[in-house]
Protein backbone atom coordinates (compact mmCIF):
# COMPACT_ATOMS: atom_id res chain seq x y z
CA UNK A 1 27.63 -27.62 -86.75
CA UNK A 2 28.10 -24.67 -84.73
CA UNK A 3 31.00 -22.53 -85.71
CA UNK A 4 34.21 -21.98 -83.91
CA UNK A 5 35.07 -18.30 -83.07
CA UNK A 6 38.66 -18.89 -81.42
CA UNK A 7 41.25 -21.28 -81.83
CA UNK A 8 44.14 -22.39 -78.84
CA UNK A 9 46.73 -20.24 -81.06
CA UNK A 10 44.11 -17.45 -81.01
CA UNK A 11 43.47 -17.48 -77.00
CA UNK A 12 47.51 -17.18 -77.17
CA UNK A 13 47.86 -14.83 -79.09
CA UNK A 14 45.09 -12.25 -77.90
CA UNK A 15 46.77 -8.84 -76.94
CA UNK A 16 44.41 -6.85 -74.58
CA UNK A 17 45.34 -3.08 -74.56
CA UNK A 18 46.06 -1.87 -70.49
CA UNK A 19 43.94 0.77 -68.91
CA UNK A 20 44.28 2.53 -65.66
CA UNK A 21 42.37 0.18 -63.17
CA UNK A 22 42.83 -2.57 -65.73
CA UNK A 23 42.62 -6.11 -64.84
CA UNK A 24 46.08 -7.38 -63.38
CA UNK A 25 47.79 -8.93 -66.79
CA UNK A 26 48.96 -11.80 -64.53
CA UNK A 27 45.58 -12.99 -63.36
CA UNK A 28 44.48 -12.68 -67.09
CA UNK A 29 47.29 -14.25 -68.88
CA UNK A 30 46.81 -17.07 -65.71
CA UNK A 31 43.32 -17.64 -66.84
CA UNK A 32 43.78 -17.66 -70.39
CA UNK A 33 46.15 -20.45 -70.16
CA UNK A 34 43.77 -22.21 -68.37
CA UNK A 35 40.99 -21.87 -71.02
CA UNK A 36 43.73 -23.01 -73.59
CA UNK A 37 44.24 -26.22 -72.08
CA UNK A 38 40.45 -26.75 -71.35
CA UNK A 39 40.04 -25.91 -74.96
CA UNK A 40 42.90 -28.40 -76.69
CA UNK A 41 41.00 -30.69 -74.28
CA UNK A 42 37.78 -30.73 -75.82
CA UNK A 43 39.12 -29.99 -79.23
CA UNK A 44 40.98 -33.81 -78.72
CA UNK A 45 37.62 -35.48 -77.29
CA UNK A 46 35.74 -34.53 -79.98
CA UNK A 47 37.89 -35.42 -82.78
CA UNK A 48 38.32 -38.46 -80.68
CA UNK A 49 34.71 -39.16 -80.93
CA UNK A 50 34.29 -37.91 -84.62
CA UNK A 51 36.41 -40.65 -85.61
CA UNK A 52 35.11 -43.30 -83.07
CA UNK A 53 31.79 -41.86 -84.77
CA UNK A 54 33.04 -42.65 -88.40
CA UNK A 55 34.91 -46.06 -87.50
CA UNK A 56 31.48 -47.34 -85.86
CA UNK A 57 29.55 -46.11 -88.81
CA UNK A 58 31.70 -48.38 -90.82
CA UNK A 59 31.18 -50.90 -89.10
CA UNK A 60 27.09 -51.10 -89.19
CA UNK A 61 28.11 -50.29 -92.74
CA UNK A 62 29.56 -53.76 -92.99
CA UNK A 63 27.73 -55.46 -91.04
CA UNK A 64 24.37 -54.40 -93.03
CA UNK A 65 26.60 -55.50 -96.17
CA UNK A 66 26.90 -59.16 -94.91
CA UNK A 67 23.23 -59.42 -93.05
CA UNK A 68 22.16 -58.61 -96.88
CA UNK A 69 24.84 -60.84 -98.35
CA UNK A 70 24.23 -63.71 -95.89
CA UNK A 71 20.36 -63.35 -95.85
CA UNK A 72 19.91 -66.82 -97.22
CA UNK A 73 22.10 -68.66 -94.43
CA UNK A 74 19.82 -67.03 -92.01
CA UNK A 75 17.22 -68.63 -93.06
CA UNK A 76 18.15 -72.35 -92.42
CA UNK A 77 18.69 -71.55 -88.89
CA UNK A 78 15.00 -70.61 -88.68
CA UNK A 79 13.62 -73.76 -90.28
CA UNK A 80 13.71 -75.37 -86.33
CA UNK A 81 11.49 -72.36 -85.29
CA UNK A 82 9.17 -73.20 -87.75
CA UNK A 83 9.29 -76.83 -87.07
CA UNK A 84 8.82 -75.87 -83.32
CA UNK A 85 5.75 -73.77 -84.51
CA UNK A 86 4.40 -76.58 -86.69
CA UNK A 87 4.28 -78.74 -83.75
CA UNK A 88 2.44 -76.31 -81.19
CA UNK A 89 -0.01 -75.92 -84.17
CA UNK A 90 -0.92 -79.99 -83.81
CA UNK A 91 -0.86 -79.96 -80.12
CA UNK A 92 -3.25 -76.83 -79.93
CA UNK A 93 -4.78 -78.53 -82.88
CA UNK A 94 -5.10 -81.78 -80.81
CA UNK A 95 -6.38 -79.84 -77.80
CA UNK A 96 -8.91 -78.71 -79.58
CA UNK A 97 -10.37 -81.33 -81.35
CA UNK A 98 -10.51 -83.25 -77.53
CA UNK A 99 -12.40 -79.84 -76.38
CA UNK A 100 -14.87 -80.14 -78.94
CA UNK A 101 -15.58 -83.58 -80.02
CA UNK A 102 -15.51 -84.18 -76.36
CA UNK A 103 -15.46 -87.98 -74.97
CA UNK A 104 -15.98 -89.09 -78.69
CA UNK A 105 -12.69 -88.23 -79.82
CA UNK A 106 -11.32 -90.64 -76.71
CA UNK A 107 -13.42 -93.50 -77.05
CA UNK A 108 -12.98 -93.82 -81.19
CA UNK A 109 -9.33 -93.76 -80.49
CA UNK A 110 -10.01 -96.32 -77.67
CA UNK A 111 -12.45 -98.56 -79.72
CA UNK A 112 -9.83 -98.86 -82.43
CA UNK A 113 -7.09 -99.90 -80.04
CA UNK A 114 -9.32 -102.63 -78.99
CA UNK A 115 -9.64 -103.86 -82.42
């Protein structure tokens, strides 16, 4: 991470010496405060999001801890899936057998029906 060069305290505190056809002191001091507030401002966001940062990195912490802990109850809920699966297998199976035994397939189921 970058490095920090000044502080709030530090803007505060920052004497500048006077010249002849200086910079009015007011104006200065004016913007300086500005920059101080703008700077406590970011300084609070990003600790704010450092430790939203560190709390949400706990929590994908935890919740890889109980996807690894609960890996076997995840896999009943998949057992329909596979079921599911199974069953588009003997359809597409079924299909199939029509396409290539043709009108034989039909008329042996047929002729045993009859008997």
């Amino acid at each position: 991470m970058a490095t920090i060069n000044y502080n709030p305290k530090d803007i505060l505190q920052k004497e500048f010496r006077q010249k002849m056809r200086g910079y009015d002191p007011a104006d200065v001091d004016s913007f300086l405060d500005n920059v101080i507030k703008d700077y406590e401002t970011f300084t609070k966001e990003n600790q704010h999001l450092q430790d939203e940062n560190e709390r949400l990195r706990a929590k994908v912490d935890e919740l890889t801890k109980q996807l690894s802990v609960g890996g076997t109850a995840t896999a009943q809920p998949s057992q329909p899936a596979t079921n599911v699966t199974n069953m588009d297998i003997l359809k597409r199976l079924s299909n199939l057998e029509r396409h290539v035994f043709g009108s034989q397939v039909d008329s042996g189921a047929n002729a045993s029906h009859r008997l």
